[in-house]
N, C-alpha and C. Protein backbone atom coordinates (compact mmCIF):
# COMPACT_ATOMS: atom_id res chain seq x y z
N UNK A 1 -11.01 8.16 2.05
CA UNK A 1 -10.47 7.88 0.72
C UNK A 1 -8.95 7.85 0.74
N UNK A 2 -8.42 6.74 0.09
CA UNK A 2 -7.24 7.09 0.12
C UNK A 2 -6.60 7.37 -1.46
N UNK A 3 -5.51 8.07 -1.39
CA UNK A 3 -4.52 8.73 -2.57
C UNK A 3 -4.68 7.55 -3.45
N UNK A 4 -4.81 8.33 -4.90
CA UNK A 4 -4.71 7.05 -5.82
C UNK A 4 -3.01 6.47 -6.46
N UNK A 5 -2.22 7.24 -5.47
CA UNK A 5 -0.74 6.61 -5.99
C UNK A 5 -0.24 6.40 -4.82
N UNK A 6 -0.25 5.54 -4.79
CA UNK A 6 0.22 4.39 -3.60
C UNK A 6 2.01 3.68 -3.30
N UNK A 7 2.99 4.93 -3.98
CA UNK A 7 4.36 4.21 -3.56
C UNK A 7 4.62 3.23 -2.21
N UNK A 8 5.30 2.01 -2.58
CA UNK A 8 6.06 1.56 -1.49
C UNK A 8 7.25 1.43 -1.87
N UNK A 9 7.85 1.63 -0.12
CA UNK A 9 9.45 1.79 -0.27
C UNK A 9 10.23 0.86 0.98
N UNK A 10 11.23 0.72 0.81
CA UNK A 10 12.02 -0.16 2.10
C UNK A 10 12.90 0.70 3.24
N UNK A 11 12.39 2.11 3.00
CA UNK A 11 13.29 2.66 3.72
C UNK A 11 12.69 4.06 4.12
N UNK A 12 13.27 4.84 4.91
CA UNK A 12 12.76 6.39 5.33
C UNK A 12 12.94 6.99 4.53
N UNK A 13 14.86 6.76 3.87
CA UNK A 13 15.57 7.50 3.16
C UNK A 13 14.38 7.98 1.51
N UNK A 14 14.13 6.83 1.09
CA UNK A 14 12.88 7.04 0.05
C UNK A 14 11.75 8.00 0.28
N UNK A 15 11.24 8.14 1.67
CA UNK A 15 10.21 8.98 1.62
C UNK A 15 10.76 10.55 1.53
N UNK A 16 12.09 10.39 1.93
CA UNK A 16 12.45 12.09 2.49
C UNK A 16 12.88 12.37 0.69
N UNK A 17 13.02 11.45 0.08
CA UNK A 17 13.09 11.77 -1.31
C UNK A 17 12.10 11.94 -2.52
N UNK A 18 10.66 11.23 -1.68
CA UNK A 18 9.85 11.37 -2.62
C UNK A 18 8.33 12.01 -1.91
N UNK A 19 8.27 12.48 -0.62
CA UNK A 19 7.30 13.27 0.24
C UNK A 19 7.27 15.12 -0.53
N UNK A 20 8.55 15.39 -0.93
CA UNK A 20 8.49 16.50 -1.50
C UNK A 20 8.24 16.90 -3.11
N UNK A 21 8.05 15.94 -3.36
CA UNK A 21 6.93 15.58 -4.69
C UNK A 21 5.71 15.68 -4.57
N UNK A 22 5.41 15.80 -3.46
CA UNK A 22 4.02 15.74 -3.62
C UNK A 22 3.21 14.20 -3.22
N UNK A 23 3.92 13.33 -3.11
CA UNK A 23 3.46 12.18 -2.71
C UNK A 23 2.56 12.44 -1.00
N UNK A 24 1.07 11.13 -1.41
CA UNK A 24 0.35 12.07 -0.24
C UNK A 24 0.17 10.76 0.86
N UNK A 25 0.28 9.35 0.12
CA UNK A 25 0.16 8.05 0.88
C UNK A 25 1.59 7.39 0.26
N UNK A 26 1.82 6.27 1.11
CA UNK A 26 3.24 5.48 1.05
C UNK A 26 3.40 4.40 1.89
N UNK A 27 3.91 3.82 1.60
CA UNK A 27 4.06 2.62 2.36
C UNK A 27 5.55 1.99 2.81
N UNK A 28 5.74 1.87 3.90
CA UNK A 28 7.01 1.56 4.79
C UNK A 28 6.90 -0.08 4.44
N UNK A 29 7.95 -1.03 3.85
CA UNK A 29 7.85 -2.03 3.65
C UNK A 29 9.29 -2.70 4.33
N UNK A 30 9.66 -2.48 5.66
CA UNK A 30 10.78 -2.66 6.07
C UNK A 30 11.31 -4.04 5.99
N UNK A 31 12.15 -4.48 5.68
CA UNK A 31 12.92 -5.94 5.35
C UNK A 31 14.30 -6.06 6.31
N UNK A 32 13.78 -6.22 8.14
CA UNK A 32 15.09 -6.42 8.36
C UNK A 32 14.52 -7.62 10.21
N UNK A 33 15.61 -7.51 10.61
CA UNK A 33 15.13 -8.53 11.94
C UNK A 33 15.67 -7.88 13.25
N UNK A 34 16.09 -6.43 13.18
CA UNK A 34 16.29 -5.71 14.22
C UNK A 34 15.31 -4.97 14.87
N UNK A 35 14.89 -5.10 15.67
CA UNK A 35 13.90 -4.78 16.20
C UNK A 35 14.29 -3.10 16.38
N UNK A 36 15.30 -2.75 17.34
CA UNK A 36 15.66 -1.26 17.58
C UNK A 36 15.78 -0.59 15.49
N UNK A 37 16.33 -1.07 15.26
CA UNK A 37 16.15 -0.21 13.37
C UNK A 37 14.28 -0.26 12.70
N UNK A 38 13.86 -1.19 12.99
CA UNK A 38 12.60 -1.01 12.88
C UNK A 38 11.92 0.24 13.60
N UNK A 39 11.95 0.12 14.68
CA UNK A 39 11.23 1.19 15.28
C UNK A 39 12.18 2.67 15.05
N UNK A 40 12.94 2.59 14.78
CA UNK A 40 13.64 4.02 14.67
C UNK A 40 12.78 4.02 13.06
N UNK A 41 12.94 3.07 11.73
CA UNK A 41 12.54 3.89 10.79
C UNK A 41 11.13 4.16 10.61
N UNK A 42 10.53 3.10 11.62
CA UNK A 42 9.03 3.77 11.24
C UNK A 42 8.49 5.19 12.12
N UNK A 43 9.66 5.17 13.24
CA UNK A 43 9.69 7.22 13.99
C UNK A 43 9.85 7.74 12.38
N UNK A 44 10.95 7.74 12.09
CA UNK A 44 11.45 8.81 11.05
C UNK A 44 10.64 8.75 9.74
N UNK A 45 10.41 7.52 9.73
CA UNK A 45 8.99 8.25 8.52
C UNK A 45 7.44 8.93 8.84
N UNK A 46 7.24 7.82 10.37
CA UNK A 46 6.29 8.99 10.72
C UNK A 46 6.05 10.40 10.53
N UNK A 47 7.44 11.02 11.39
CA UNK A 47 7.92 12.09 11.27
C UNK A 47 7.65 12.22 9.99
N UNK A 48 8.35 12.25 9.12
CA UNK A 48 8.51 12.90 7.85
C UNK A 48 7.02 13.07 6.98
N UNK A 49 6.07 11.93 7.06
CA UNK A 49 5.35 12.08 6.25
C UNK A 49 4.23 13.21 7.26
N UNK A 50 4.07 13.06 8.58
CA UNK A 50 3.80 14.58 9.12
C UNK A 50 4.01 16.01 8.52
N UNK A 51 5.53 15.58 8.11
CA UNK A 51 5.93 16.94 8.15
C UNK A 51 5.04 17.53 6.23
N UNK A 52 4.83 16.11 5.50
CA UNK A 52 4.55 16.48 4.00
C UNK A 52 3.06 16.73 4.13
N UNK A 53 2.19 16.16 5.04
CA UNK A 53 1.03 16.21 5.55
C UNK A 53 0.04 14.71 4.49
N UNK A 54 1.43 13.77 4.49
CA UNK A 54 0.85 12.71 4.23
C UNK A 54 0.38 11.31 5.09
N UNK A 55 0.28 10.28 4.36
CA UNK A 55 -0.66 9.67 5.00
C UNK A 55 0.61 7.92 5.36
N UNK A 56 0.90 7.98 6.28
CA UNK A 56 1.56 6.18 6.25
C UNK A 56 0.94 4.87 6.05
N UNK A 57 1.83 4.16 5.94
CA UNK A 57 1.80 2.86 6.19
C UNK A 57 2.37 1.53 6.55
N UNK A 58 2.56 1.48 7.71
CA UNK A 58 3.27 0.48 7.95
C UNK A 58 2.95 -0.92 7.89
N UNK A 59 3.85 -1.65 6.56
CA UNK A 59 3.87 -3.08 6.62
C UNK A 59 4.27 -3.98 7.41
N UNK A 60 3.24 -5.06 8.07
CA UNK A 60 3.84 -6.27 8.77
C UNK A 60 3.46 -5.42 10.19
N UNK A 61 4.36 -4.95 10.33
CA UNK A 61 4.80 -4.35 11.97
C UNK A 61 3.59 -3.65 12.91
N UNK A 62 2.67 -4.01 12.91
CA UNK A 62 1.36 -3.77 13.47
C UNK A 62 1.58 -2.71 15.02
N UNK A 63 2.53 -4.07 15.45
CA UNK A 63 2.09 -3.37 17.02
C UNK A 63 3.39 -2.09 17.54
N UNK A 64 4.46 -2.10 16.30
CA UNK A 64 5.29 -0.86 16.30
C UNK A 64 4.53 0.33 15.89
N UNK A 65 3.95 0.18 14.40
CA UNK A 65 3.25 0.73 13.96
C UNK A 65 2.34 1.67 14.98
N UNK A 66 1.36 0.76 15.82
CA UNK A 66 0.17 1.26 16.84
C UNK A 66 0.72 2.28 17.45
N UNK A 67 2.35 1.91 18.19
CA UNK A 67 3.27 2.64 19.60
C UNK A 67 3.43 3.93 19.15
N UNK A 68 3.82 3.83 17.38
CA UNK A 68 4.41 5.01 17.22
C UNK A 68 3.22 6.18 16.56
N UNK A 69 1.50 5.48 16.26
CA UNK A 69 0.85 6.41 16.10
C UNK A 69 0.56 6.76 14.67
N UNK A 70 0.98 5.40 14.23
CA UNK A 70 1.04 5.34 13.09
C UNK A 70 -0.67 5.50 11.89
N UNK A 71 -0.77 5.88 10.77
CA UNK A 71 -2.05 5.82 10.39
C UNK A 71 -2.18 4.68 10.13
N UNK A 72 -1.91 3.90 9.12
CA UNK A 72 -2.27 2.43 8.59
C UNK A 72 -1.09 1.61 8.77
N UNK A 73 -1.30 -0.09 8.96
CA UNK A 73 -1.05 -0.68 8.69
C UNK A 73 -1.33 -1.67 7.83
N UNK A 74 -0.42 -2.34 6.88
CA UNK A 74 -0.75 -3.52 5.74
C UNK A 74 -0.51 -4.58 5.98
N UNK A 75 -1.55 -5.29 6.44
CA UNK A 75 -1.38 -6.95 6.86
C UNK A 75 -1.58 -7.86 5.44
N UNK A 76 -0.66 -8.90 5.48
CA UNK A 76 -0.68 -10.09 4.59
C UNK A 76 -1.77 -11.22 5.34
N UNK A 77 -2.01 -12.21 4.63
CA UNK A 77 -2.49 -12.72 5.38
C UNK A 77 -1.97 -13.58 6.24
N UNK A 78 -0.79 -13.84 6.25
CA UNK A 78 -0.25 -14.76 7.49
C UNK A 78 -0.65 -13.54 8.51
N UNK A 79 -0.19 -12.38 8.41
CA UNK A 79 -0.15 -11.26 9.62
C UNK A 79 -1.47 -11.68 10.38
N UNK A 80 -2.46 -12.22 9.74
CA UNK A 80 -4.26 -12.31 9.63
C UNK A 80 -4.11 -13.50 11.33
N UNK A 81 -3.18 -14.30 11.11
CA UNK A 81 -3.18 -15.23 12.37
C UNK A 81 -2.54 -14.77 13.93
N UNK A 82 -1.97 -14.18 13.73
CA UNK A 82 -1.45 -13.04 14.78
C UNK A 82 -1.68 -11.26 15.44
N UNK A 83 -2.47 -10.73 14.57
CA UNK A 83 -2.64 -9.17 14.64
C UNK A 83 -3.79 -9.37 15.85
N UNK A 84 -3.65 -8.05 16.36
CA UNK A 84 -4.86 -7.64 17.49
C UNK A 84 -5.73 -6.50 16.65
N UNK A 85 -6.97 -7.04 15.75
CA UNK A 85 -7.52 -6.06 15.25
C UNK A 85 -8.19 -4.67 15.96
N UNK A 86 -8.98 -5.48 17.29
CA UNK A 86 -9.39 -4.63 18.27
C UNK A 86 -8.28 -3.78 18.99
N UNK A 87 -7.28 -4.11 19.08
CA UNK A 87 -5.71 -3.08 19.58
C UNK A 87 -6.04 -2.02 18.77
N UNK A 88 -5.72 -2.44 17.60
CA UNK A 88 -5.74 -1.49 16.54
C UNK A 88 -6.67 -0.25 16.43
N UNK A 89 -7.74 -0.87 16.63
CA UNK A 89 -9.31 0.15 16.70
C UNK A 89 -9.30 0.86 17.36
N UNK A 90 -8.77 0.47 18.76
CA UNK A 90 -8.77 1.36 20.14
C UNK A 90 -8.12 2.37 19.87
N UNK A 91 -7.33 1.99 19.16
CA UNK A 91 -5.95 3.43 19.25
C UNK A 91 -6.29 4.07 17.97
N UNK A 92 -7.53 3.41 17.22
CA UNK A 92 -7.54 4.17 15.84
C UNK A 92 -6.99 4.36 14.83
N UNK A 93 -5.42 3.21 14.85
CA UNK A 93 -4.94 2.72 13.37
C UNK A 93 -5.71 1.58 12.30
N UNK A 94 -6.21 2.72 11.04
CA UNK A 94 -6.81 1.83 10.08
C UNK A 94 -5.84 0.56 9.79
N UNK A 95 -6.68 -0.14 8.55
CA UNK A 95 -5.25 -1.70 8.51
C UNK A 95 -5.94 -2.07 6.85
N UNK A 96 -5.81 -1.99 6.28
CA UNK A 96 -5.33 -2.73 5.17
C UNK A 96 -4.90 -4.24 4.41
N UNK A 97 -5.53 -5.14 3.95
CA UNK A 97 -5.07 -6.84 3.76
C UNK A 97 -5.13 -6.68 2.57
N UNK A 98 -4.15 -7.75 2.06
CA UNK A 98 -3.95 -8.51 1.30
C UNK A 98 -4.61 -9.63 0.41
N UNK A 99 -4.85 -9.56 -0.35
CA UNK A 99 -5.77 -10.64 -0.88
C UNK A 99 -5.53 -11.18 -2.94
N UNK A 100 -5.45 -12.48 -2.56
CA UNK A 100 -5.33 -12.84 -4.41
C UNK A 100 -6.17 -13.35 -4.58
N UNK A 101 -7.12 -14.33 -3.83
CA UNK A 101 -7.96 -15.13 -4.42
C UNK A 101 -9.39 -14.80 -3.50
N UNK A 102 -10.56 -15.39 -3.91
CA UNK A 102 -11.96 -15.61 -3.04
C UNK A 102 -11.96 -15.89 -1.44
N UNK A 103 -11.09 -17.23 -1.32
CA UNK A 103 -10.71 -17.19 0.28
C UNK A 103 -10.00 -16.38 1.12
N UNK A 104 -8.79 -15.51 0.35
CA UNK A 104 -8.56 -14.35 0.99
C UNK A 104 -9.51 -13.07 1.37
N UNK A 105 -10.25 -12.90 0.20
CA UNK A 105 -10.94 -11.67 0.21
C UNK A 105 -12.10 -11.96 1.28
N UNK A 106 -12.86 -13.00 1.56
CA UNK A 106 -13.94 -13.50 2.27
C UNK A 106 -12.76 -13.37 4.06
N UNK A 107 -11.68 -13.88 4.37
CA UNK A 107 -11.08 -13.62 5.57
C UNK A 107 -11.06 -12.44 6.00
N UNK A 108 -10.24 -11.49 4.80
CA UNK A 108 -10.10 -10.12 4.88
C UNK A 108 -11.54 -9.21 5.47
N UNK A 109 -12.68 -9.85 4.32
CA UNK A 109 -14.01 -8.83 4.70
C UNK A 109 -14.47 -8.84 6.50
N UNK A 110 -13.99 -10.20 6.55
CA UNK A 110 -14.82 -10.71 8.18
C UNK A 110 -14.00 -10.19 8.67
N UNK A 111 -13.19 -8.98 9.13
CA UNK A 111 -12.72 -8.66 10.25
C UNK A 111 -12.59 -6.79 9.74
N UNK A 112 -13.37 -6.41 8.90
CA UNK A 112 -14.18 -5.28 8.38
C UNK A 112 -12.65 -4.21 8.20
N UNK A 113 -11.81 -4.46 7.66
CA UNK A 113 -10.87 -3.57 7.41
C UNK A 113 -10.95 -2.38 6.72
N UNK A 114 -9.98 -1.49 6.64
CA UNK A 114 -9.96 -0.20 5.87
C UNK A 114 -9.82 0.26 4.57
N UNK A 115 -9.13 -1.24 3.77
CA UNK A 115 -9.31 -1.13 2.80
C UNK A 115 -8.93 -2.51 1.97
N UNK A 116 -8.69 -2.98 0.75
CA UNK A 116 -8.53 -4.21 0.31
C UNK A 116 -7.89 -3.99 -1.12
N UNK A 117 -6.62 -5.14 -0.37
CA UNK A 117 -5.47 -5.11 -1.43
C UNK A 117 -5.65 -6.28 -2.52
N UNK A 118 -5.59 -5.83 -4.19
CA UNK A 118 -5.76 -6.85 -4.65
C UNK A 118 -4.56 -6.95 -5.54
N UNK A 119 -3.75 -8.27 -5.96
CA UNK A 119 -2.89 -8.60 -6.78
C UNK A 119 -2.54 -10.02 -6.91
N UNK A 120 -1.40 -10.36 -7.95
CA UNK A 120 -0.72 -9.15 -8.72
C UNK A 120 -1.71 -8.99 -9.99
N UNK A 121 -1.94 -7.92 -10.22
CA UNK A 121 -2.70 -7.58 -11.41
C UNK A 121 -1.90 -7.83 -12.24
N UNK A 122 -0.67 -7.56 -12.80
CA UNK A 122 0.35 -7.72 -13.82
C UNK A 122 1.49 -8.47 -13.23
N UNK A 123 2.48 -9.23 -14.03
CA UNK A 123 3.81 -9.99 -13.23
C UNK A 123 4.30 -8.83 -12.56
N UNK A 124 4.54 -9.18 -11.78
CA UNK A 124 5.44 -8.30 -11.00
C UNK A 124 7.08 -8.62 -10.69
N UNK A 125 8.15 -7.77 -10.84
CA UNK A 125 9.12 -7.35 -11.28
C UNK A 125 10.17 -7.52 -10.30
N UNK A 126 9.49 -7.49 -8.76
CA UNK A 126 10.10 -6.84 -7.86
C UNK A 126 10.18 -8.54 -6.70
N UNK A 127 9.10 -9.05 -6.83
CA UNK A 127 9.44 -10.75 -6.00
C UNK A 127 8.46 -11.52 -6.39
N UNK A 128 9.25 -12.91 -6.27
CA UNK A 128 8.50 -14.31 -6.72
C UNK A 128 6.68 -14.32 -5.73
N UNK A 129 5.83 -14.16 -6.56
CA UNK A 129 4.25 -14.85 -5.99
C UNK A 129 3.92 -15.98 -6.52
N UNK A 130 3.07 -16.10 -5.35
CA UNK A 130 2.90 -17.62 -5.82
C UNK A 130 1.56 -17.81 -6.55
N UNK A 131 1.24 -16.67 -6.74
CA UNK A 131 -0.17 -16.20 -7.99
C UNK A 131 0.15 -15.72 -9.06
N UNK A 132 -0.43 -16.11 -10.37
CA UNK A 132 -0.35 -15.68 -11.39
C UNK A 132 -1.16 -14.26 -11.70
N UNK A 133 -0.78 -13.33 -12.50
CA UNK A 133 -1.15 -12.57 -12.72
C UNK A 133 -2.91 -12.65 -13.04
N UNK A 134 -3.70 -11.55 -12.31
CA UNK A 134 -4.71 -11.01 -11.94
C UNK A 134 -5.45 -11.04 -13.38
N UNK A 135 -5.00 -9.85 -13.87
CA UNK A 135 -5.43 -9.18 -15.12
C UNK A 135 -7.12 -8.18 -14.43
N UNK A 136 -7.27 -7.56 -15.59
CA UNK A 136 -8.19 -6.21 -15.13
C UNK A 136 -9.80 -6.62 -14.83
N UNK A 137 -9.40 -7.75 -15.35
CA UNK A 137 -11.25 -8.12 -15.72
C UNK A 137 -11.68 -8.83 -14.35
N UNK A 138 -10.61 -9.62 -13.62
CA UNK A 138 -10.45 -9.80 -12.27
C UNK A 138 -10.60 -8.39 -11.43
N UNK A 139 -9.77 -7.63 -11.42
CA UNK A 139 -10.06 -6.30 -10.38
C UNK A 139 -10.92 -5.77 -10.78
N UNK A 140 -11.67 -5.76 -11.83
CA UNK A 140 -12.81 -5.18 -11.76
C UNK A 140 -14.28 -6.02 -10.99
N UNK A 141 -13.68 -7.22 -10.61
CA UNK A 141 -14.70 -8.40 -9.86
C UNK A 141 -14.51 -8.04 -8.49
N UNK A 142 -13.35 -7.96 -8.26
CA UNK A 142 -13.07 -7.69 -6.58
C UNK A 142 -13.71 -6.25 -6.56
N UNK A 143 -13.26 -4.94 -7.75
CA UNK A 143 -14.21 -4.14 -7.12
C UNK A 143 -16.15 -4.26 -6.74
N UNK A 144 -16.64 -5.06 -7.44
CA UNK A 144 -18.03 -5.18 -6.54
C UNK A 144 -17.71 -6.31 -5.91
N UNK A 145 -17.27 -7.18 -5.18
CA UNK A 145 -17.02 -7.99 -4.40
C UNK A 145 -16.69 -7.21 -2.97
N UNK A 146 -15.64 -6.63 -3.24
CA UNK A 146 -15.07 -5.62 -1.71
C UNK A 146 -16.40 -4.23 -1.46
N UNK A 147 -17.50 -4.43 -2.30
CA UNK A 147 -18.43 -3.55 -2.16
C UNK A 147 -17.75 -1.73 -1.86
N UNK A 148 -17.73 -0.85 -0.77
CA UNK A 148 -17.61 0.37 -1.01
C UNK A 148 -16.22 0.62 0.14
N UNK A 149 -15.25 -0.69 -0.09
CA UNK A 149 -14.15 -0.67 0.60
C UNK A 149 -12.83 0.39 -0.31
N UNK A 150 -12.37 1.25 -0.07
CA UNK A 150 -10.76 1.29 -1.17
C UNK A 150 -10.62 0.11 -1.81
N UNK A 151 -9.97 -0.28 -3.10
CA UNK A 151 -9.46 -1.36 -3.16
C UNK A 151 -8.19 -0.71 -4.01
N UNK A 152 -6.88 -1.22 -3.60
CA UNK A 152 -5.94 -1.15 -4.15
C UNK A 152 -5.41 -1.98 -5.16
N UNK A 153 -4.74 -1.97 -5.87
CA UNK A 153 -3.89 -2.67 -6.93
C UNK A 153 -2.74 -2.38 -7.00
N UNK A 154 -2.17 -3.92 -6.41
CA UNK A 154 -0.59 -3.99 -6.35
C UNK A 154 -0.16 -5.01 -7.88
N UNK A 155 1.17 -5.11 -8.45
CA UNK A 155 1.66 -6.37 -9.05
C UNK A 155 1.95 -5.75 -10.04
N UNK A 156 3.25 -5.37 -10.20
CA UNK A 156 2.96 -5.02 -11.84
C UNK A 156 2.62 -3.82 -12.81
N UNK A 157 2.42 -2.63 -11.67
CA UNK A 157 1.29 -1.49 -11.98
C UNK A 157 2.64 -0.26 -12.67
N UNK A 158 2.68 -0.10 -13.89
CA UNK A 158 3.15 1.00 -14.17
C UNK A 158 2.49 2.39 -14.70
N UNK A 159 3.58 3.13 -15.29
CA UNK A 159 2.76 4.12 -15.40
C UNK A 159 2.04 4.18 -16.90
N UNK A 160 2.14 3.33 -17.71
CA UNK A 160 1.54 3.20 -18.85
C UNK A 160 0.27 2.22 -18.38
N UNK A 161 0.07 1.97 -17.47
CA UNK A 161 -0.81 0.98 -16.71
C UNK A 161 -1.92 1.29 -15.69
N UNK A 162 -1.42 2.59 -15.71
CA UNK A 162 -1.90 3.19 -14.57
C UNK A 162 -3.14 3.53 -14.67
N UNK A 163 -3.68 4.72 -15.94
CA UNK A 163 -5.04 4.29 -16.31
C UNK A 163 -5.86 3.86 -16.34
N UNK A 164 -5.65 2.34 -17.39
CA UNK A 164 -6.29 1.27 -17.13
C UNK A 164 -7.15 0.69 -15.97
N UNK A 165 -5.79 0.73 -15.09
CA UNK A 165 -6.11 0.02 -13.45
C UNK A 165 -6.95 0.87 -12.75
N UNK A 166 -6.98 1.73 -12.67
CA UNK A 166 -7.75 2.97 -12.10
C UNK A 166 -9.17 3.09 -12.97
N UNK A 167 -9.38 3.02 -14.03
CA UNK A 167 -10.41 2.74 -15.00
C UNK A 167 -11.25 1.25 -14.24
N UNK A 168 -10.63 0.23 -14.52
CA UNK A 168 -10.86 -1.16 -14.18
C UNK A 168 -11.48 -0.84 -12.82
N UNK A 169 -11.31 0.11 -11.81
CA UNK A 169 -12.19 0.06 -10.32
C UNK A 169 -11.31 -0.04 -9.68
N UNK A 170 -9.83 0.31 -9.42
CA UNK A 170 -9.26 0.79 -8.68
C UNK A 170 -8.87 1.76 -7.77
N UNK A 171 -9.15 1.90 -6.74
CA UNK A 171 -8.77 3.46 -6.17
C UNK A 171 -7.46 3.92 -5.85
N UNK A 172 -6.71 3.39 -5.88
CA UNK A 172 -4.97 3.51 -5.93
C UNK A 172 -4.21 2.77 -6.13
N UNK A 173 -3.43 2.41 -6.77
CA UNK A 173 -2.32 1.80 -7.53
C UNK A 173 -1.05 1.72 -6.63
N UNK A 174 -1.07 0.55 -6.57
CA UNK A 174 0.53 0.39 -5.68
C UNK A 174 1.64 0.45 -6.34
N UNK A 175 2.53 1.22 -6.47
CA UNK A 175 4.10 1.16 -7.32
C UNK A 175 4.86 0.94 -6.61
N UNK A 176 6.01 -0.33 -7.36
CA UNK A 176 6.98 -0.32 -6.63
C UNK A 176 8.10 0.06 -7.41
N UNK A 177 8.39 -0.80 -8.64
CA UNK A 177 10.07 -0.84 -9.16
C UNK A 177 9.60 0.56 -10.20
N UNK A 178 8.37 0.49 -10.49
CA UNK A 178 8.17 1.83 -11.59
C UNK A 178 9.12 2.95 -11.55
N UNK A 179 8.45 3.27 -10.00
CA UNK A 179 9.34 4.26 -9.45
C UNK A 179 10.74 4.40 -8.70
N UNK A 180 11.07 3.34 -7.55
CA UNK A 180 12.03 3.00 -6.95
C UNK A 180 13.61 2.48 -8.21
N UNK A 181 12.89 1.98 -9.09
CA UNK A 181 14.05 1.59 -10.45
C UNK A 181 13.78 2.33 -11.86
N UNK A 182 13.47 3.79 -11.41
CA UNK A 182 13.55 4.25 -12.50
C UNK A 182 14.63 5.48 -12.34
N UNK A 183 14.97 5.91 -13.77
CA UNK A 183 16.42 6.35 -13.86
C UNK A 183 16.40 7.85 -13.15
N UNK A 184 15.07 8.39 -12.42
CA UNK A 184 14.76 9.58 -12.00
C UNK A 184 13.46 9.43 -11.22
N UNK A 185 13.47 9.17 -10.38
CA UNK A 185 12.53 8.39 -9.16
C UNK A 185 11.92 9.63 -8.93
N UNK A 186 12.53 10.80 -8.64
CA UNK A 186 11.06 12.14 -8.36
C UNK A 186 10.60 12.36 -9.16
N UNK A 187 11.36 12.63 -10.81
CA UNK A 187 10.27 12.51 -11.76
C UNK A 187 9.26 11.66 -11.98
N UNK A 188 9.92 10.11 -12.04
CA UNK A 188 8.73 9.30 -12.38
C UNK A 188 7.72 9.45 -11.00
N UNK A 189 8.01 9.41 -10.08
CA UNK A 189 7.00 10.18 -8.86
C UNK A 189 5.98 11.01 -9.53
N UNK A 190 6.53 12.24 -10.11
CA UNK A 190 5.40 13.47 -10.60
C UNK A 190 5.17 12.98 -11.85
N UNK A 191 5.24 12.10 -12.53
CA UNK A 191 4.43 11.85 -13.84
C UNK A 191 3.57 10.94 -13.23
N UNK A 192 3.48 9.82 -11.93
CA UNK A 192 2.69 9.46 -11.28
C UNK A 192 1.18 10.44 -10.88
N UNK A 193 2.09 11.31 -10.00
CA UNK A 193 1.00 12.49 -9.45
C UNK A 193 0.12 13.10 -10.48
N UNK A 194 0.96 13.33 -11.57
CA UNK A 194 -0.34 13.72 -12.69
C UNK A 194 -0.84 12.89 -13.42
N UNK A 195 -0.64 11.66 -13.73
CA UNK A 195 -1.36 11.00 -14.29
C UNK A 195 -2.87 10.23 -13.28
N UNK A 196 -2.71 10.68 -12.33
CA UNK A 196 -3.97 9.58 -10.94
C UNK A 196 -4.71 10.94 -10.65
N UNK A 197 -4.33 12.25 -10.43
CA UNK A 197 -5.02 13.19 -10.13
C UNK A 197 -6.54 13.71 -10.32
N UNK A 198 -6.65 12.96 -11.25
CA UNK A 198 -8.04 13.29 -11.73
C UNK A 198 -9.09 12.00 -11.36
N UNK A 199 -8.36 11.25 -10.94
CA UNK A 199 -9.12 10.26 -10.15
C UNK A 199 -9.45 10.06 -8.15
N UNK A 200 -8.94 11.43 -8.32
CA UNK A 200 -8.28 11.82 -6.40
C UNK A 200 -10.34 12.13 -5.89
């Protein structure tokens, strides 16, 4: 099972700020083309979320991810044309996809992943998709569609939202700007943590 509050962040610096909240899963969403800074931040969040006794995730970066021992990785589906799923297995990092529509979710199922990402449920705030918003009555389709997989909900997800989405057949809620652009990021963190708790 995974945590039903699902922060992602672009950096280590974010986790060492929001792991002591109580945050128990997270997601490393690194945005850069250095290969040596990549692998140093996904050490140091490793590290760190060890140290909170939480759970990672590294986006995109599969086979850094694997080296450093990482728990999950989150593949898009371009990642879907390049990843070594069986690498992955061997070494026992779960993986995670991406999915907006029927043909995604049908790619995603055939290669039996760990869990299944659905969005954007709501516009999302944070970058241009090239999908229109989801809405609930949709994630509640993918949840019996993805049958007894996690399914996450990214796009849009705040904390007045949060409910809902979790109601609708969600098992964790992806946040991004909720928290990362709000005027007190550990708080809005712990009004996160208590509002999903009862869905843990």
């Amino acid at each position: 099972m995974l945590d039903p509050f699902y922060p992602i962040v672009d950096s280590s610096e974010w986790l060492a700020r929001l792991l002591p909240c109580g945050v128990k899963l997270a997601q490393l969403r690194i945005k850069s083309d250095a290969p040596e800074f990549i692998e140093s931040e996904i050490v140091k969040a490793r590290n760190l979320c060890a140290q909170y006794g939480a759970q990672l995730v590294v986006n995109d970066y599969w086979k850094e991810a694997m080296d450093a021992g990482c728990d999950y990785v989150h593949l898009g589906q371009e990642d879907l044309d390049n990843v070594d799923v069986h690498a992955l297995r061997r070494v026992g990092v779960r993986f995670g996809i991406t999915t907006h529509d029927h043909q995604d979710l049908d790619r995603a199922l055939s290669v039996d992943p760990d869990y299944i990402a659905f969005g954007p449920v709501y516009e999302s705030a944070m970058r241009e998709v090239p999908f229109a918003p989801q809405g609930l009555a949709r994630l509640a389709e993918w949840r019996d569609l993805a049958g007894g997989l996690p399914l996450v909900a990214v796009g849009g997800v705040t904390l007045d939202r949060a409910h809902d989405v979790l109601e609708a057949g969600a098992d964790c809620i992806a946040v991004i700007s909720d928290v990362l652009a709000a005027r007190d990021p550990e708080a809005r963190a712990n009004q996160f943590i208590q509002a999903t708790r009862k869905f843990a």
